[in-house]
Protein backbone atom coordinates (compact mmCIF):
# COMPACT_ATOMS: atom_id res chain seq x y z
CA UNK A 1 0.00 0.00 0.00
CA UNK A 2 0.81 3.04 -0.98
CA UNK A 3 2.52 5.88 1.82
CA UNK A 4 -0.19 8.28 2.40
CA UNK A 5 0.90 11.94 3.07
CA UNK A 6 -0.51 15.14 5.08
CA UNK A 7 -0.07 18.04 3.90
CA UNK A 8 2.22 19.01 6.42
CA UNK A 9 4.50 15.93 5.51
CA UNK A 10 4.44 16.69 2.07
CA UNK A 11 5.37 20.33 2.51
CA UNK A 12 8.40 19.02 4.94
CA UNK A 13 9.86 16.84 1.82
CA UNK A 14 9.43 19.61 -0.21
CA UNK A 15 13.32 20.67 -0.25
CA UNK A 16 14.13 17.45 -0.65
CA UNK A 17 11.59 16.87 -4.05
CA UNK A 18 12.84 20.15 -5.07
CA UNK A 19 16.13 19.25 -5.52
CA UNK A 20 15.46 16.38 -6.90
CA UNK A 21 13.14 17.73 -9.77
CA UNK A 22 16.06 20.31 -10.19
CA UNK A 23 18.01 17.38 -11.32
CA UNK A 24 15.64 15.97 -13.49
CA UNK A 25 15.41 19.30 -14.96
CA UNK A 26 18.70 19.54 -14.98
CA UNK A 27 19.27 16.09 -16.97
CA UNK A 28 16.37 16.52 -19.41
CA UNK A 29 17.82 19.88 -20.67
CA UNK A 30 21.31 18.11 -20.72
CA UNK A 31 19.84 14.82 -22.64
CA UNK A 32 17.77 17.45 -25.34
CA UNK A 33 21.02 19.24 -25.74
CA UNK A 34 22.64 16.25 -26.94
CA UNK A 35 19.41 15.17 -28.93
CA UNK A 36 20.98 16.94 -32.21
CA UNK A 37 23.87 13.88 -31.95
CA UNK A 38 21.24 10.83 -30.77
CA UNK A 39 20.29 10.02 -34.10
CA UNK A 40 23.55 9.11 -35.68
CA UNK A 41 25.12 7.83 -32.08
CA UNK A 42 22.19 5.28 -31.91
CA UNK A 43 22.96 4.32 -35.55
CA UNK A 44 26.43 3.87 -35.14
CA UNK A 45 26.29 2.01 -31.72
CA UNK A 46 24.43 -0.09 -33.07
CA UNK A 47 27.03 -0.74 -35.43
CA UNK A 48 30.34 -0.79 -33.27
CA UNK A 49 28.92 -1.31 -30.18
CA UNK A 50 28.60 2.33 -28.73
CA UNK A 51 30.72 5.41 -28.35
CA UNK A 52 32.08 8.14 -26.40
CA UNK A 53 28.49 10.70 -27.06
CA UNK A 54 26.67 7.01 -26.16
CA UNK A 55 28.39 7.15 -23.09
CA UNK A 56 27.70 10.71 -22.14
CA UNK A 57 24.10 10.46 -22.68
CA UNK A 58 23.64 6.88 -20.53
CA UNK A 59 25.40 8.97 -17.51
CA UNK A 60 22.50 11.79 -18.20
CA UNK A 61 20.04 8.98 -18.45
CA UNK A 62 21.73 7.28 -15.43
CA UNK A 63 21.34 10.66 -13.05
CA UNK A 64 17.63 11.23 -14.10
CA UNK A 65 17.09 7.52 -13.51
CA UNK A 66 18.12 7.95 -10.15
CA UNK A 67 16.09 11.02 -9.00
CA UNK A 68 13.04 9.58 -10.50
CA UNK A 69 14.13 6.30 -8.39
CA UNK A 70 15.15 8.65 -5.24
CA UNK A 71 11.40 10.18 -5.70
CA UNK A 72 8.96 7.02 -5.75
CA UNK A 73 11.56 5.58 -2.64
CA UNK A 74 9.88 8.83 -0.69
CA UNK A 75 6.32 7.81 -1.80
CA UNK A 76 6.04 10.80 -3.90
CA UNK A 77 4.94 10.07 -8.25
CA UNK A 78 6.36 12.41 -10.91
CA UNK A 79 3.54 13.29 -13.05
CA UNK A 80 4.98 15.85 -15.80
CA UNK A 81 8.57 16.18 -16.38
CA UNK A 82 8.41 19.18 -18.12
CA UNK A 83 6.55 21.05 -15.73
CA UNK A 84 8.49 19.63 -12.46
CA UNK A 85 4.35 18.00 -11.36
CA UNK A 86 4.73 15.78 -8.45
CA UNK A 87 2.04 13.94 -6.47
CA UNK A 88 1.60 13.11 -3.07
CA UNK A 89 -0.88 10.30 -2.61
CA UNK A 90 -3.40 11.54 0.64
CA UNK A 91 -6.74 11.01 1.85
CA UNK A 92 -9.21 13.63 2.14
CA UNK A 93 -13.40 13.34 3.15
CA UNK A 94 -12.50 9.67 3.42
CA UNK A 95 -11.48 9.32 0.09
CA UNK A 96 -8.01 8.56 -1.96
CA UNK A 97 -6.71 11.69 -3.56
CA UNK A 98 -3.19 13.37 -4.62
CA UNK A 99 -1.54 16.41 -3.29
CA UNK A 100 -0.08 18.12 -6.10
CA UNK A 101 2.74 20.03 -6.59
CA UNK A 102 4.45 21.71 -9.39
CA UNK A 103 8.25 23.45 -9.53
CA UNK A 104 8.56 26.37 -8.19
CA UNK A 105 5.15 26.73 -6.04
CA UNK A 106 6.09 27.84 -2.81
CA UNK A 107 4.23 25.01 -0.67
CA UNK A 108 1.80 22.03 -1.18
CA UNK A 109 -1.24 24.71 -2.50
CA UNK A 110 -3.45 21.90 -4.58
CA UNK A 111 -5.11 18.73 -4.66
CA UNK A 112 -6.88 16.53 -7.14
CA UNK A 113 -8.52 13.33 -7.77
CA UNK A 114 -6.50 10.44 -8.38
CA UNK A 115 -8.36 10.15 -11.95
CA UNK A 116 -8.65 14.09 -12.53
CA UNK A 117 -4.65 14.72 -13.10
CA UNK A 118 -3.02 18.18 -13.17
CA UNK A 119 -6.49 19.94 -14.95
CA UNK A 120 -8.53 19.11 -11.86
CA UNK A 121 -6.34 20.50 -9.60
CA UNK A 122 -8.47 22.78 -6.53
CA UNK A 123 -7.32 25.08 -3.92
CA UNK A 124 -6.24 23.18 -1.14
């Protein structure tokens, strides 16, 4: 089962889940820099059996990997990389819900249903 968060504990692992979606940030902007050399490193790798750019990119891969990892070990889901959207699972009026958060809001401000995503997000 699932770790079920306050909002109070969610807000306290916020500088930890900020950091962490810093360094996803951080790696996805790092992995799309790279993107205009994927295409012909995947061709050739799979040629030769890799290279020095294929390399580069699997450590980018490797550190995103283990933020995402380091996120879902804290109970928490990351629900939009772009936007830095995590999810805290909760219960609220006796029923199963998420606390949302997105990079850069200052606390835990929203909530939604677990089927609803980020559009049905409401004032906590």
């Amino acid at each position: 089962m699932a770790k079920l968060f306050t909002v109070e504990e969610a807000n306290a692992l916020l500088p930890q889940v900020r950091e962490l979606i810093e360094k996803i940030l951080k790696a996805r902007q790092q992995a799309l820099a790279k993107r205009p050399d994927l295409w012909p490193v995947v061709e050739t790798a799979a040629g030769n059996g890799g290279s020095k750019k294929a390399g580069e990119l699997l450590a980018v891969f490797t550190k995103f990997e283990q933020a995402v990892l380091a996120l879902q070990e804290m109970g928490c889901q990351l629900k939009g990389v772009e936007q830095g959207l995590v999810d805290f699972p909760a219960e609220m009026h006796g029923r199963r819900v998420y606390l949302c958060w997105k990079y850069n809001e200052p606390e835990i401000l929203f909530w939604h249903d677990i089927n609803a995503g980020f559009a049905g997000r409401q004032r906590l």
